[in-house]
N, C-alpha and C. Protein backbone atom coordinates (compact mmCIF):
# COMPACT_ATOMS: atom_id res chain seq x y z
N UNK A 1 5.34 0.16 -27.47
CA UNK A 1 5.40 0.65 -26.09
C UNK A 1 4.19 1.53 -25.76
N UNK A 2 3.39 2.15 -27.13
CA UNK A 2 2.51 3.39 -26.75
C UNK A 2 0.96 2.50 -26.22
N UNK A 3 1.03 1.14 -27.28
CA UNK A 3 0.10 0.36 -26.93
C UNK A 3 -0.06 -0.51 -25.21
N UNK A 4 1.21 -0.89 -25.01
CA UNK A 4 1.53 -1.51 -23.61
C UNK A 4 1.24 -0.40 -22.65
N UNK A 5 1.97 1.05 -23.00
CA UNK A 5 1.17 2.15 -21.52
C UNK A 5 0.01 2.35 -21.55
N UNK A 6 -0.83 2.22 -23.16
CA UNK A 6 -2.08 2.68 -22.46
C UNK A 6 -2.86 1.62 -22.40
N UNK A 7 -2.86 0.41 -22.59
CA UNK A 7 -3.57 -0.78 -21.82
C UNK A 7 -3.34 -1.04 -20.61
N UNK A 8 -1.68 -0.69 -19.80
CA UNK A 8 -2.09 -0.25 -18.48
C UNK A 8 -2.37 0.59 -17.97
N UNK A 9 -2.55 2.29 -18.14
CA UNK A 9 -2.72 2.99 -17.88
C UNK A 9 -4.98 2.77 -17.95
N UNK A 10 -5.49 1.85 -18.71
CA UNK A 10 -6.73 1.80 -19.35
C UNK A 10 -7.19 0.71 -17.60
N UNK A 11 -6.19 -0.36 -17.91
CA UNK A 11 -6.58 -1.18 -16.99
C UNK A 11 -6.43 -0.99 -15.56
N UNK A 12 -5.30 -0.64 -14.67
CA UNK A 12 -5.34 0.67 -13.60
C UNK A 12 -6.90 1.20 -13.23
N UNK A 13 -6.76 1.85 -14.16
CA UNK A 13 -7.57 3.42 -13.94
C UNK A 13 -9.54 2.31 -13.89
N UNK A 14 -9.54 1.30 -14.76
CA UNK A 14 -10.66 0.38 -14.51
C UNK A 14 -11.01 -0.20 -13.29
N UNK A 15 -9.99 -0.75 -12.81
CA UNK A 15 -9.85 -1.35 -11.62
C UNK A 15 -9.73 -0.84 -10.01
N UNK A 16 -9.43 0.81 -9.94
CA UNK A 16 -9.49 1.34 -9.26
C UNK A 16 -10.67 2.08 -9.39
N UNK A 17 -11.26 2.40 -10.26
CA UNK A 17 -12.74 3.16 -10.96
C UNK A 17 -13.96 2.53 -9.67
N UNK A 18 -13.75 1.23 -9.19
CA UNK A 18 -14.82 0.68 -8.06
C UNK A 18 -14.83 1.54 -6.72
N UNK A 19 -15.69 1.20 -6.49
CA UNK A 19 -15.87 2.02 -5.03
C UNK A 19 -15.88 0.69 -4.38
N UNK A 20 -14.26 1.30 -3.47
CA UNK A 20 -13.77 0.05 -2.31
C UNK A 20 -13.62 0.96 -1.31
N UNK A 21 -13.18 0.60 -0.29
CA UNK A 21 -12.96 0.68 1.34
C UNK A 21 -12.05 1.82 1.05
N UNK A 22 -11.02 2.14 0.20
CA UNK A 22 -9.53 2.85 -0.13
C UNK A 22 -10.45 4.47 -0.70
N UNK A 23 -10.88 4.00 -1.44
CA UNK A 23 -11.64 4.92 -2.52
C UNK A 23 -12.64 6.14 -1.50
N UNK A 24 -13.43 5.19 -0.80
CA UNK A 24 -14.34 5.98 0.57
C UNK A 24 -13.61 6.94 0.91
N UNK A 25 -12.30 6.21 1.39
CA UNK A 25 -11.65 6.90 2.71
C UNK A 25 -11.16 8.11 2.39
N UNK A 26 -10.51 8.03 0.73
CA UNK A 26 -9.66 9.12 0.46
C UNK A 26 -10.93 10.29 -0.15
N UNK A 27 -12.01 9.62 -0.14
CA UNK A 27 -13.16 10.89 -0.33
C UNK A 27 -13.49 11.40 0.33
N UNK A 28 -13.69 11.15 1.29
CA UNK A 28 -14.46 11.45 2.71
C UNK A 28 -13.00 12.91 3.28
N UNK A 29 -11.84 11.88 3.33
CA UNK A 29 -10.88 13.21 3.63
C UNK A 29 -10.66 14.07 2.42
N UNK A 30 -11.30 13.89 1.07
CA UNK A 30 -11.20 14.95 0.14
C UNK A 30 -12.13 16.06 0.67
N UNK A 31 -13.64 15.48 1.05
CA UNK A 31 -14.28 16.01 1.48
C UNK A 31 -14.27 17.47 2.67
N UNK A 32 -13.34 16.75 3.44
CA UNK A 32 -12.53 17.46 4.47
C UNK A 32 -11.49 18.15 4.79
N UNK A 33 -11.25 18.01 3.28
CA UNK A 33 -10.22 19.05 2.65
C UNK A 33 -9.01 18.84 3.61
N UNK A 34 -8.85 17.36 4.16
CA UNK A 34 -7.71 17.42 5.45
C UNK A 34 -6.46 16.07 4.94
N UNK A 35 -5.32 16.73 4.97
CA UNK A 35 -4.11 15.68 4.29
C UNK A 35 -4.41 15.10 3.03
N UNK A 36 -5.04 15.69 2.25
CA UNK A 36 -5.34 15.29 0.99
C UNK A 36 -4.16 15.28 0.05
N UNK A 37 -3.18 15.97 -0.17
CA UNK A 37 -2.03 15.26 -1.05
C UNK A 37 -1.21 14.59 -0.37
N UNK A 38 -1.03 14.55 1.05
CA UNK A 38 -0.36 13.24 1.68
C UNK A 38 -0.74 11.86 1.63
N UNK A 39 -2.06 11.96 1.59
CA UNK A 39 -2.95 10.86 2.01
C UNK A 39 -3.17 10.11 0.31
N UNK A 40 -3.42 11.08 -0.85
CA UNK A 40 -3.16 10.68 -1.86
C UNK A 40 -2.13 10.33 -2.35
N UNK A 41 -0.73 10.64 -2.02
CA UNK A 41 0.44 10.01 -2.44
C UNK A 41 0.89 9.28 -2.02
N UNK A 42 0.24 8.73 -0.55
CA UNK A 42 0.46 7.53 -0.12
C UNK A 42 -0.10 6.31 -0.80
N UNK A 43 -1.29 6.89 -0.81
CA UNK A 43 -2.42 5.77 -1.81
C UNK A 43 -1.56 5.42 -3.26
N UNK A 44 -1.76 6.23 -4.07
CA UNK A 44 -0.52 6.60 -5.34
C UNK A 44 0.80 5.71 -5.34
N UNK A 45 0.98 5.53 -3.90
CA UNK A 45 2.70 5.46 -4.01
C UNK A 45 2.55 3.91 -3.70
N UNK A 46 1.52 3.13 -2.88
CA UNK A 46 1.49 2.12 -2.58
C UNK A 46 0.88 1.35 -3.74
N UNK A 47 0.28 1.96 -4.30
CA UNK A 47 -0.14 1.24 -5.57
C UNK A 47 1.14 0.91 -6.38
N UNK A 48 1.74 1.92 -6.59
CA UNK A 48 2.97 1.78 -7.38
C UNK A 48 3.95 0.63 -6.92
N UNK A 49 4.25 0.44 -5.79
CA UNK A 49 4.64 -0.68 -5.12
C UNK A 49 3.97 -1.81 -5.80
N UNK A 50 2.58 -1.98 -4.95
CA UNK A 50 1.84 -3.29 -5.92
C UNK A 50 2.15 -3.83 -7.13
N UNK A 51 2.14 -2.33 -8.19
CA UNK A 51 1.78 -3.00 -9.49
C UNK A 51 3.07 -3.70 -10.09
N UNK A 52 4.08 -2.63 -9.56
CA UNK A 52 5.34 -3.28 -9.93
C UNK A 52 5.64 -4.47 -9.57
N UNK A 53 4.89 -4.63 -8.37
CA UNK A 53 5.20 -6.64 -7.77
C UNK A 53 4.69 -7.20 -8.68
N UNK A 54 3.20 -6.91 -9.28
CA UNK A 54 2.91 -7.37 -9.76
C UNK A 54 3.28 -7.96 -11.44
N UNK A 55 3.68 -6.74 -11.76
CA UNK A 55 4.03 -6.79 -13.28
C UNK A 55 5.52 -8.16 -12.91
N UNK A 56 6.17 -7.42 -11.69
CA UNK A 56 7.52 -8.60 -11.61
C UNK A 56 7.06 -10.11 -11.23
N UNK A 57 6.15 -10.50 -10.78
CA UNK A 57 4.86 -12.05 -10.45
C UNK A 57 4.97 -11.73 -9.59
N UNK A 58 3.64 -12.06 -8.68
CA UNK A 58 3.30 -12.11 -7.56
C UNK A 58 3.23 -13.97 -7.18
N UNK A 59 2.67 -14.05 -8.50
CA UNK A 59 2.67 -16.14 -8.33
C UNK A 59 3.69 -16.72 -7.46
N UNK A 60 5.19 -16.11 -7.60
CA UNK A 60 6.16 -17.29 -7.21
C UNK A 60 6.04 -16.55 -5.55
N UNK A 61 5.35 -15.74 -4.84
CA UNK A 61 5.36 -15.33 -3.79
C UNK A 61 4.14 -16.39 -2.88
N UNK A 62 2.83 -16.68 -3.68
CA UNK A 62 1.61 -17.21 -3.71
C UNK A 62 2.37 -19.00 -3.04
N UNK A 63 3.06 -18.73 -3.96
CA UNK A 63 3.41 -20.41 -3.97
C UNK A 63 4.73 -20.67 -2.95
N UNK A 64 5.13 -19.65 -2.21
CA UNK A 64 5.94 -19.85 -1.27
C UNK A 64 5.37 -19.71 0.16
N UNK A 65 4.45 -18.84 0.05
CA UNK A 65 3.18 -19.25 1.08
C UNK A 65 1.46 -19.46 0.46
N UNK A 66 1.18 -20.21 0.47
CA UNK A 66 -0.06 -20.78 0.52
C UNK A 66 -0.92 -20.00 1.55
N UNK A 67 -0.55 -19.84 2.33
CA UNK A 67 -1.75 -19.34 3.21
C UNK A 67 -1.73 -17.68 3.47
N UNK A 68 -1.09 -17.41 2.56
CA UNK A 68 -1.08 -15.69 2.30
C UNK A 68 -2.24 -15.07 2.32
N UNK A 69 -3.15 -15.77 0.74
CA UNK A 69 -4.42 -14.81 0.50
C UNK A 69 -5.07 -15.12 1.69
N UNK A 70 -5.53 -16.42 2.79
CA UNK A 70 -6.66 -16.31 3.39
C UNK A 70 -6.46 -15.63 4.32
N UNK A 71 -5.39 -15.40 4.90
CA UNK A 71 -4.63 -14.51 6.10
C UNK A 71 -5.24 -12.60 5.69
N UNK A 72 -4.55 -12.71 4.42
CA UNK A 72 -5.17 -11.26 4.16
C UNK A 72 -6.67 -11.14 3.92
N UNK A 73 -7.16 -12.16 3.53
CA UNK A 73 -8.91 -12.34 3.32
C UNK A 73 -9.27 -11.77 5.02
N UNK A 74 -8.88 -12.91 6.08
CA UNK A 74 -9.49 -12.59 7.28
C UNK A 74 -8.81 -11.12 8.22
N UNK A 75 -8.12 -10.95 7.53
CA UNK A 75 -7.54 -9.58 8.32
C UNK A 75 -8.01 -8.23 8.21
N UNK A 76 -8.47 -8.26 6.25
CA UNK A 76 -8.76 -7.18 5.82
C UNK A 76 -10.51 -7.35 5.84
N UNK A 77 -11.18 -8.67 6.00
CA UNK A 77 -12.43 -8.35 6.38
C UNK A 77 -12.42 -7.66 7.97
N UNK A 78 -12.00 -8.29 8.88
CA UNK A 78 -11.57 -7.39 10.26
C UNK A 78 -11.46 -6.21 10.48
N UNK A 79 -10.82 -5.79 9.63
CA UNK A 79 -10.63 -4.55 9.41
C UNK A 79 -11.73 -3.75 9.08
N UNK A 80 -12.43 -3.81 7.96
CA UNK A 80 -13.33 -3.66 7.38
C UNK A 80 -14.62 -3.49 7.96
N UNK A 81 -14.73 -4.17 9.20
CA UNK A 81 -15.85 -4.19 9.86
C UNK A 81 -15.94 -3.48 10.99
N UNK A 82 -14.50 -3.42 11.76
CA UNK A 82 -13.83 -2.54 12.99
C UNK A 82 -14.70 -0.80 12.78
N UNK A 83 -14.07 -0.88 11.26
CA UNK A 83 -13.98 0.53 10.74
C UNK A 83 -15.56 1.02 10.60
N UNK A 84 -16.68 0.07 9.65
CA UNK A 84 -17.45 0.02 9.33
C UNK A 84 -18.89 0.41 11.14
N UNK A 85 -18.08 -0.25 12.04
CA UNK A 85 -18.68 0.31 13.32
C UNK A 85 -18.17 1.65 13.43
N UNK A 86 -16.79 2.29 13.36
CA UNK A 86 -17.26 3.54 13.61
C UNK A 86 -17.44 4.63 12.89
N UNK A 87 -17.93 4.29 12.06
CA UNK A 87 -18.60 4.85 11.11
C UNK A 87 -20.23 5.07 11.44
N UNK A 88 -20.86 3.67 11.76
CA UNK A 88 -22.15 4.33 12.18
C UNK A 88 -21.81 4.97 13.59
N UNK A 89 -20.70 4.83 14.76
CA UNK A 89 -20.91 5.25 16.11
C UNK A 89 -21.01 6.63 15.50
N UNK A 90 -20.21 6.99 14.65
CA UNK A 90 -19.90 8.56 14.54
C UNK A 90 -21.10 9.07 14.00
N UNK A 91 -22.29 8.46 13.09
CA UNK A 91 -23.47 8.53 12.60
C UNK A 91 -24.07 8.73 13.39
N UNK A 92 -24.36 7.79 14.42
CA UNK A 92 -25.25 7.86 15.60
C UNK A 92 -24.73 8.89 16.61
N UNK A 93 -23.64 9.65 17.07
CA UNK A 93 -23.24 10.81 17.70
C UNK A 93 -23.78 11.74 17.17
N UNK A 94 -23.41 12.05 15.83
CA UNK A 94 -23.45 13.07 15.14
C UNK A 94 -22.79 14.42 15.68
N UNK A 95 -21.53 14.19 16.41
CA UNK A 95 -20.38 15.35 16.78
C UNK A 95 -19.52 15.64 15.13
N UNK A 96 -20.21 16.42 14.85
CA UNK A 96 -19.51 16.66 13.28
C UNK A 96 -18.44 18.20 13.23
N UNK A 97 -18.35 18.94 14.61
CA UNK A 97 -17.50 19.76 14.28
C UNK A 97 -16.58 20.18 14.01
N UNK A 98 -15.55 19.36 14.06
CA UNK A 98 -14.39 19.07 13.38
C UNK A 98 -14.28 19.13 11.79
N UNK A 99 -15.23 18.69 11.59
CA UNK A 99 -15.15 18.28 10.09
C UNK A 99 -16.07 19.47 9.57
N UNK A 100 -17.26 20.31 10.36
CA UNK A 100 -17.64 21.42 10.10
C UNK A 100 -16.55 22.65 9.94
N UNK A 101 -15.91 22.55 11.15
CA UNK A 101 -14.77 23.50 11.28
C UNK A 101 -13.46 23.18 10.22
N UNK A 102 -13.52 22.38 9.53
CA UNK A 102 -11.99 22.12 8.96
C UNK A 102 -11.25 21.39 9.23
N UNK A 103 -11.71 20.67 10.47
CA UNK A 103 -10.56 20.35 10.96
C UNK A 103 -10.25 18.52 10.79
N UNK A 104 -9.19 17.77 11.26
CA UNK A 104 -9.75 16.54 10.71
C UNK A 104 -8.75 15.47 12.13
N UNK A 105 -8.60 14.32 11.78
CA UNK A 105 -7.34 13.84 12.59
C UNK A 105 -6.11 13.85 11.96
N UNK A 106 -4.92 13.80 12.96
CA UNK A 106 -3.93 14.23 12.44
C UNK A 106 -2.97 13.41 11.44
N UNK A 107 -2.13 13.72 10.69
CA UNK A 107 -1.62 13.34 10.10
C UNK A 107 -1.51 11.91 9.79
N UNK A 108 -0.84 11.45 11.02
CA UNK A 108 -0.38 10.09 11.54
C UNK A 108 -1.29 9.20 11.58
N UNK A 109 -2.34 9.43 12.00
CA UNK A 109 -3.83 8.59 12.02
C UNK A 109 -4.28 8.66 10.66
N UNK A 110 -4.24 9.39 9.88
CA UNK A 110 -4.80 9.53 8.76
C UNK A 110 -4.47 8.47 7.69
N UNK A 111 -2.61 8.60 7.52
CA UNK A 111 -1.67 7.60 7.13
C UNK A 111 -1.93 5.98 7.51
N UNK A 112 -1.58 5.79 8.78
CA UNK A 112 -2.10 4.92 9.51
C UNK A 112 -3.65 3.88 8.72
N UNK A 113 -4.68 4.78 8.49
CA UNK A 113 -5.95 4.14 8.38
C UNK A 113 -6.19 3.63 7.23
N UNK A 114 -4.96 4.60 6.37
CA UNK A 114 -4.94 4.18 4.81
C UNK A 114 -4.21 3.59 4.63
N UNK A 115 -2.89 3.33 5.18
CA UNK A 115 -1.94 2.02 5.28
C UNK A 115 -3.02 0.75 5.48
N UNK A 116 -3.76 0.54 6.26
CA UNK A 116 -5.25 -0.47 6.57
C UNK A 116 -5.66 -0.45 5.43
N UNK A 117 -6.04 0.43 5.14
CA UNK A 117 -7.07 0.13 3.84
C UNK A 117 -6.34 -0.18 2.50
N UNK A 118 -5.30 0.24 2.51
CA UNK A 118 -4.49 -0.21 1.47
C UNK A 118 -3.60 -1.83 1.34
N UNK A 119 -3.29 -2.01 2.28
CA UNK A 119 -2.25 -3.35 2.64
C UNK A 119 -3.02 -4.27 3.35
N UNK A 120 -4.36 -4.10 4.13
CA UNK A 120 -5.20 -4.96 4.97
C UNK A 120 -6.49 -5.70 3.91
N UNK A 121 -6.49 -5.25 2.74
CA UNK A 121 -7.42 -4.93 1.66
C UNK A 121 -6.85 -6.29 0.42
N UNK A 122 -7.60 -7.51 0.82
CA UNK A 122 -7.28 -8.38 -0.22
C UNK A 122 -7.61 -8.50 -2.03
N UNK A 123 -8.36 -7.39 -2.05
CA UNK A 123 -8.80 -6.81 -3.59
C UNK A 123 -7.83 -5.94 -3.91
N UNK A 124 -7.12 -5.00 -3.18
CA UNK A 124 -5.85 -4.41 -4.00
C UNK A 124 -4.96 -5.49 -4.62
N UNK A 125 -4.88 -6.29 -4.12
CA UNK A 125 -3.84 -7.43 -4.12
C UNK A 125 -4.31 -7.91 -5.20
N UNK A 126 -5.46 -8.90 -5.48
CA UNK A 126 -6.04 -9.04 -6.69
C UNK A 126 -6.57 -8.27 -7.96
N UNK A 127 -5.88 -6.98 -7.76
CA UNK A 127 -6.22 -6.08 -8.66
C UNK A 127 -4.79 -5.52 -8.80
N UNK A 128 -4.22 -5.39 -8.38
CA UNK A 128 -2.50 -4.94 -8.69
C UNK A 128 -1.71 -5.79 -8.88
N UNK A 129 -1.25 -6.99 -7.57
CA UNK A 129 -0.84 -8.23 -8.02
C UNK A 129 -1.24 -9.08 -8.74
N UNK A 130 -2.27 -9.35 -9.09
CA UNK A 130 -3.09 -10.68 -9.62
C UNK A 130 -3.72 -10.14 -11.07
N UNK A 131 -4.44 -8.97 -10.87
CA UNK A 131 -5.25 -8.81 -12.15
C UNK A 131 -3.85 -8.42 -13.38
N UNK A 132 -3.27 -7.20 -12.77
CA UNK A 132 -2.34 -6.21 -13.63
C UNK A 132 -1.45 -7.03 -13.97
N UNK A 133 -1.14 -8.18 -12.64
CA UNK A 133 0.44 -8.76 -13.04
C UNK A 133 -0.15 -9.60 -14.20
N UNK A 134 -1.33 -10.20 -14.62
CA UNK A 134 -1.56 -11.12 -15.56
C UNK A 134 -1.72 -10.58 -16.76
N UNK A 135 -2.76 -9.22 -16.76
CA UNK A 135 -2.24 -8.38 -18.11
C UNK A 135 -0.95 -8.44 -18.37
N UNK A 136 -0.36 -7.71 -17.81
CA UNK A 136 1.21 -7.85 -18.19
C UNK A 136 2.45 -8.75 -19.23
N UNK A 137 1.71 -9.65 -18.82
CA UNK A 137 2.46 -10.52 -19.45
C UNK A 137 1.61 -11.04 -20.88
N UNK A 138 1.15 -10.11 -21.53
CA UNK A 138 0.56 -9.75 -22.53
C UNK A 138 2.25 -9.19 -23.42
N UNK A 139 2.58 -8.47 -22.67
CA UNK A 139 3.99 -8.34 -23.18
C UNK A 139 4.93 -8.70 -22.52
N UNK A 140 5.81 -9.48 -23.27
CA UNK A 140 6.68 -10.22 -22.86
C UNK A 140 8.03 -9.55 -23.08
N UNK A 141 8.12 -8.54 -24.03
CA UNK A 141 9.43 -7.93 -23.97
C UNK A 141 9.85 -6.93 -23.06
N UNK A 142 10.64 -6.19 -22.42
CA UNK A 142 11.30 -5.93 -21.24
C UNK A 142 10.50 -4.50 -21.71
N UNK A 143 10.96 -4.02 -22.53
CA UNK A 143 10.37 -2.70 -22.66
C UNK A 143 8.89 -2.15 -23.04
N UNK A 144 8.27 -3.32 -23.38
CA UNK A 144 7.00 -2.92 -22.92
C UNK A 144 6.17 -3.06 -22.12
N UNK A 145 7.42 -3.88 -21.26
CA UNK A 145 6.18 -4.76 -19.76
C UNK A 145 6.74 -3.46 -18.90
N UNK A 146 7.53 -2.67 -18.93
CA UNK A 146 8.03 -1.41 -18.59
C UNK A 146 7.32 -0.23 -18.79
N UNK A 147 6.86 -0.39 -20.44
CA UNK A 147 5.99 0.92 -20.48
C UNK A 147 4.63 0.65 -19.73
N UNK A 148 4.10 -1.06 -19.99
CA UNK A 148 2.75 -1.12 -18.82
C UNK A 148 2.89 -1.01 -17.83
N UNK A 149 3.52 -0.92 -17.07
CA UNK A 149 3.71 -0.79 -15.55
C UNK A 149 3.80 0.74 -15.12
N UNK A 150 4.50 1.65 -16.45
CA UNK A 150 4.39 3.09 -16.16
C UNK A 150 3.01 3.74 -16.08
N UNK A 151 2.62 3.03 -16.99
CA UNK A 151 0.70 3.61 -17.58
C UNK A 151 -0.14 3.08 -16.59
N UNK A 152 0.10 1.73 -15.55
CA UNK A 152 -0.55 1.66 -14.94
C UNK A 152 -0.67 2.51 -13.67
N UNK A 153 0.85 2.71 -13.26
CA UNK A 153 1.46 3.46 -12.08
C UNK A 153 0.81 4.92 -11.98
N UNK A 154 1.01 5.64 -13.22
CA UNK A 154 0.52 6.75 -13.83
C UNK A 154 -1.03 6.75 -13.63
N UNK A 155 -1.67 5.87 -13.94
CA UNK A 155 -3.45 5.57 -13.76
C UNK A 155 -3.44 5.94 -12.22
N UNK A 156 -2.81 5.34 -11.28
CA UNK A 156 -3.10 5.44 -10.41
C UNK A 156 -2.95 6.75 -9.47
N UNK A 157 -1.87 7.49 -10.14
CA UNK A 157 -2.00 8.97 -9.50
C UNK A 157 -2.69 9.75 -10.24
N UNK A 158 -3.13 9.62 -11.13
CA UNK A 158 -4.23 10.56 -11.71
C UNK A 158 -5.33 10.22 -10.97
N UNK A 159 -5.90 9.17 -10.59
CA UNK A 159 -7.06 8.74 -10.14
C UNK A 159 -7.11 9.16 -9.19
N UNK A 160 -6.06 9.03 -7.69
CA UNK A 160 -6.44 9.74 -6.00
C UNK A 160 -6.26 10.97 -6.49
N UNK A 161 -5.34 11.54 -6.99
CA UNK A 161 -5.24 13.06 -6.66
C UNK A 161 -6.55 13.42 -7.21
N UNK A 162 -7.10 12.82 -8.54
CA UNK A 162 -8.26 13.50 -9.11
C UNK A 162 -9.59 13.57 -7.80
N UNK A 163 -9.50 12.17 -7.38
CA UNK A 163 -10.72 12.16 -6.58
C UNK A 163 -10.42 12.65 -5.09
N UNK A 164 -9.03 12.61 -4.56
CA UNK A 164 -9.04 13.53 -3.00
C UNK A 164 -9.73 15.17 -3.33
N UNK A 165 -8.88 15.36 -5.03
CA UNK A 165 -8.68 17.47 -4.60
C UNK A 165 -10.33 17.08 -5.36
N UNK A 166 -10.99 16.70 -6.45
CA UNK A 166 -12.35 16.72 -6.78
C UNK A 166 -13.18 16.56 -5.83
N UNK A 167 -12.90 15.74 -4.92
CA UNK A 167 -14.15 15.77 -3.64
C UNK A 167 -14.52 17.38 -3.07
N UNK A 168 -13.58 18.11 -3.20
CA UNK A 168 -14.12 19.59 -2.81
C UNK A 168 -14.92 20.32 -3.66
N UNK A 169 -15.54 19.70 -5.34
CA UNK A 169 -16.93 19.71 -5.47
C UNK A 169 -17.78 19.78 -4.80
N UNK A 170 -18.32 19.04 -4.01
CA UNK A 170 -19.17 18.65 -3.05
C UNK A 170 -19.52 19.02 -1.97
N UNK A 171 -18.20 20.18 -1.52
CA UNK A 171 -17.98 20.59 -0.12
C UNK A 171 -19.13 21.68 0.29
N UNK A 172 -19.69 21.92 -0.90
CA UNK A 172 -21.34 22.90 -0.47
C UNK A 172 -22.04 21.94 0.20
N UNK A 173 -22.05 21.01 -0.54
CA UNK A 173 -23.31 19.95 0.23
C UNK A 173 -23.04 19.69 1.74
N UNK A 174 -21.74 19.15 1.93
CA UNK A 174 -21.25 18.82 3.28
C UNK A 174 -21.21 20.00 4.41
N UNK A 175 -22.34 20.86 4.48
CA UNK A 175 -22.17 21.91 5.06
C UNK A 175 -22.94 21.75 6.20
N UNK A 176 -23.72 20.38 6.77
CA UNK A 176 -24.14 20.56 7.48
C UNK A 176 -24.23 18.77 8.52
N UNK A 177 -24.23 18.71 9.59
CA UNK A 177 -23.73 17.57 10.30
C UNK A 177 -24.42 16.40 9.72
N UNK A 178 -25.86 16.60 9.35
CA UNK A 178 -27.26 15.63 8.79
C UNK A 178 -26.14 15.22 7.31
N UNK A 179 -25.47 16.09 6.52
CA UNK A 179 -24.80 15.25 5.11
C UNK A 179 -23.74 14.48 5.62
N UNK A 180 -23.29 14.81 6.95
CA UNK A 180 -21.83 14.07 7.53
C UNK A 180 -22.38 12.52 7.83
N UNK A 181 -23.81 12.57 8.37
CA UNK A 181 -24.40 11.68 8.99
C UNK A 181 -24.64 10.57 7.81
N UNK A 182 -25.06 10.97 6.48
CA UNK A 182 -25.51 9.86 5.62
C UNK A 182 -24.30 9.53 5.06
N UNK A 183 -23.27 10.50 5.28
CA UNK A 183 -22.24 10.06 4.30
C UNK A 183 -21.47 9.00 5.44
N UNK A 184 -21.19 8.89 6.82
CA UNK A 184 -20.87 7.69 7.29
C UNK A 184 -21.51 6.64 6.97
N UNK A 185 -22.79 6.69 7.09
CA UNK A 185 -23.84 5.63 7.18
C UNK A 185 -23.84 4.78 5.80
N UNK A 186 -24.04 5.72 4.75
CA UNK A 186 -22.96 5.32 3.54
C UNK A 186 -21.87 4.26 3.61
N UNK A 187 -21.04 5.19 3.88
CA UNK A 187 -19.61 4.47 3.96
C UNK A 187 -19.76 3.34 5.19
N UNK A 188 -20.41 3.17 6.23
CA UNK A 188 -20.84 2.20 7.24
C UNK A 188 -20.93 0.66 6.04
N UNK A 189 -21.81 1.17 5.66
CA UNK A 189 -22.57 0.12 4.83
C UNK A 189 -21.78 -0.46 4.14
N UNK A 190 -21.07 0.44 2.83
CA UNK A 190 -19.94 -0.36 1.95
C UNK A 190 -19.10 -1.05 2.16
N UNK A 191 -18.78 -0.66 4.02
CA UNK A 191 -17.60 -1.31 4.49
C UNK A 191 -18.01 -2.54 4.83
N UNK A 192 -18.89 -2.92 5.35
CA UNK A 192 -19.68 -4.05 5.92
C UNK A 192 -20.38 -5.45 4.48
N UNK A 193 -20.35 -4.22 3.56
CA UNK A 193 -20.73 -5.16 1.96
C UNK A 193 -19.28 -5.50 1.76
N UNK A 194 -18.42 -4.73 1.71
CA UNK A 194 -17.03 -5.17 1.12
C UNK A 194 -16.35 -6.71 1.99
N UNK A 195 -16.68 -6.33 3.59
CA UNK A 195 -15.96 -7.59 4.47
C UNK A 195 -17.23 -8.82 3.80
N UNK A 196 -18.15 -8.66 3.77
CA UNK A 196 -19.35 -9.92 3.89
C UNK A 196 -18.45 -10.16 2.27
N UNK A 197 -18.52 -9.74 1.38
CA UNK A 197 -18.25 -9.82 0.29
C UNK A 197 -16.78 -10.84 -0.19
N UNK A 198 -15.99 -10.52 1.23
CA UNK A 198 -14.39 -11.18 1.54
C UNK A 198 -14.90 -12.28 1.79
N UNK A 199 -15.57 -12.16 2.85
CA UNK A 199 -15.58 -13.76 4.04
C UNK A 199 -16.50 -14.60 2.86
N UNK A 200 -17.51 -14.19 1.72
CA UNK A 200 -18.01 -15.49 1.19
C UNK A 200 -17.13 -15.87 0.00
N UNK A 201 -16.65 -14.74 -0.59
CA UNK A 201 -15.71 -15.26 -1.84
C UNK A 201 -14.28 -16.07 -1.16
């Protein structure tokens, strides 16, 4: 069982280790020091959802609709690109006082954007459903496809909480509207590599 948690807890924590669309978002509001353990336990909690689909198959879901992944392919590139515009609009404004002052959007929007980035996002899916659920079945007995699913679940709240409350490292740097500006333009970009990245794979 000690071997099954920490090959998922190893594989998790690998697979979320990329810088995706999810990963940005919950930095940027680490950054901003705004809904950061909400916003991380949502992230956290939806993963946990995933992996468990996953560890239980995601296959016999695949094969009851066929046209699942491309639906989420074209939705979550959409998404991806929506977002990825205002990201530079907010670049090109450069109204950063909100985020100078502390302050951020509220709750609901916050939730909201990461529900998108989490469920609109066809690489979670292939990385929780698809990648994890196939480790998994590396063990076949009940109690250790149990302990992988804990170690992976576990990977995954160590990882947001580490990187929402760790982004306030950084919060010297972000002290002025010009770091707000590259860090959209940044995140502009990734978002726009991540959709191009959907629509050709």
């Amino acid at each position: 069982m000690i071997l099954a948690a920490t090959t998922g807890f190893a594989t998790a924590f690998a697979l979320i280790l990329a810088i995706g669309a999810q990963n940005a978002f919950v930095l940027r509001q680490g950054l901003a020091r705004a809904h950061v353990f909400w916003l991380c336990l949502f992230c956290a909690a939806s993963d946990a959802i995933l992996i468990v689909a996953g560890v239980l198959g995601f296959a016999a879901m695949v094969a009851l609709f066929p046209a699942l992944p491309t639906v989420m392919t074209l939705g979550g590139a959409a998404f991806l690109i929506v977002y990825g515009i205002t990201r530079f609009i907010a670049a090109w404004r450069g109204d950063y006082a909100l985020q100078l002052s502390g302050k951020s959007a509220g709750l609901g929007a916050t939730l909201a954007t990461a529900a998108a980035f989490t469920w609109l996002n066809p690489h979670v899916y292939l990385d929780t459903l698809g990648l994890i659920g196939a480790i998994s079945t590396e063990f076949p007995a009940a109690s250790d496809k149990t302990a992988f699913a804990i170690g992976a679940v576990t990977s995954s709240f160590v990882f947001f909480f580490s990187l929402g409350y760790g982004a306030r490292l950084l919060a010297p740097v972000m002290q002025s509207a010009r770091a707000w500006r590259i860090l959209d333009v940044i995140i502009g970009i990734v978002m726009w590599l991540l959709a191009l990245k959907l629509l050709v794979s």
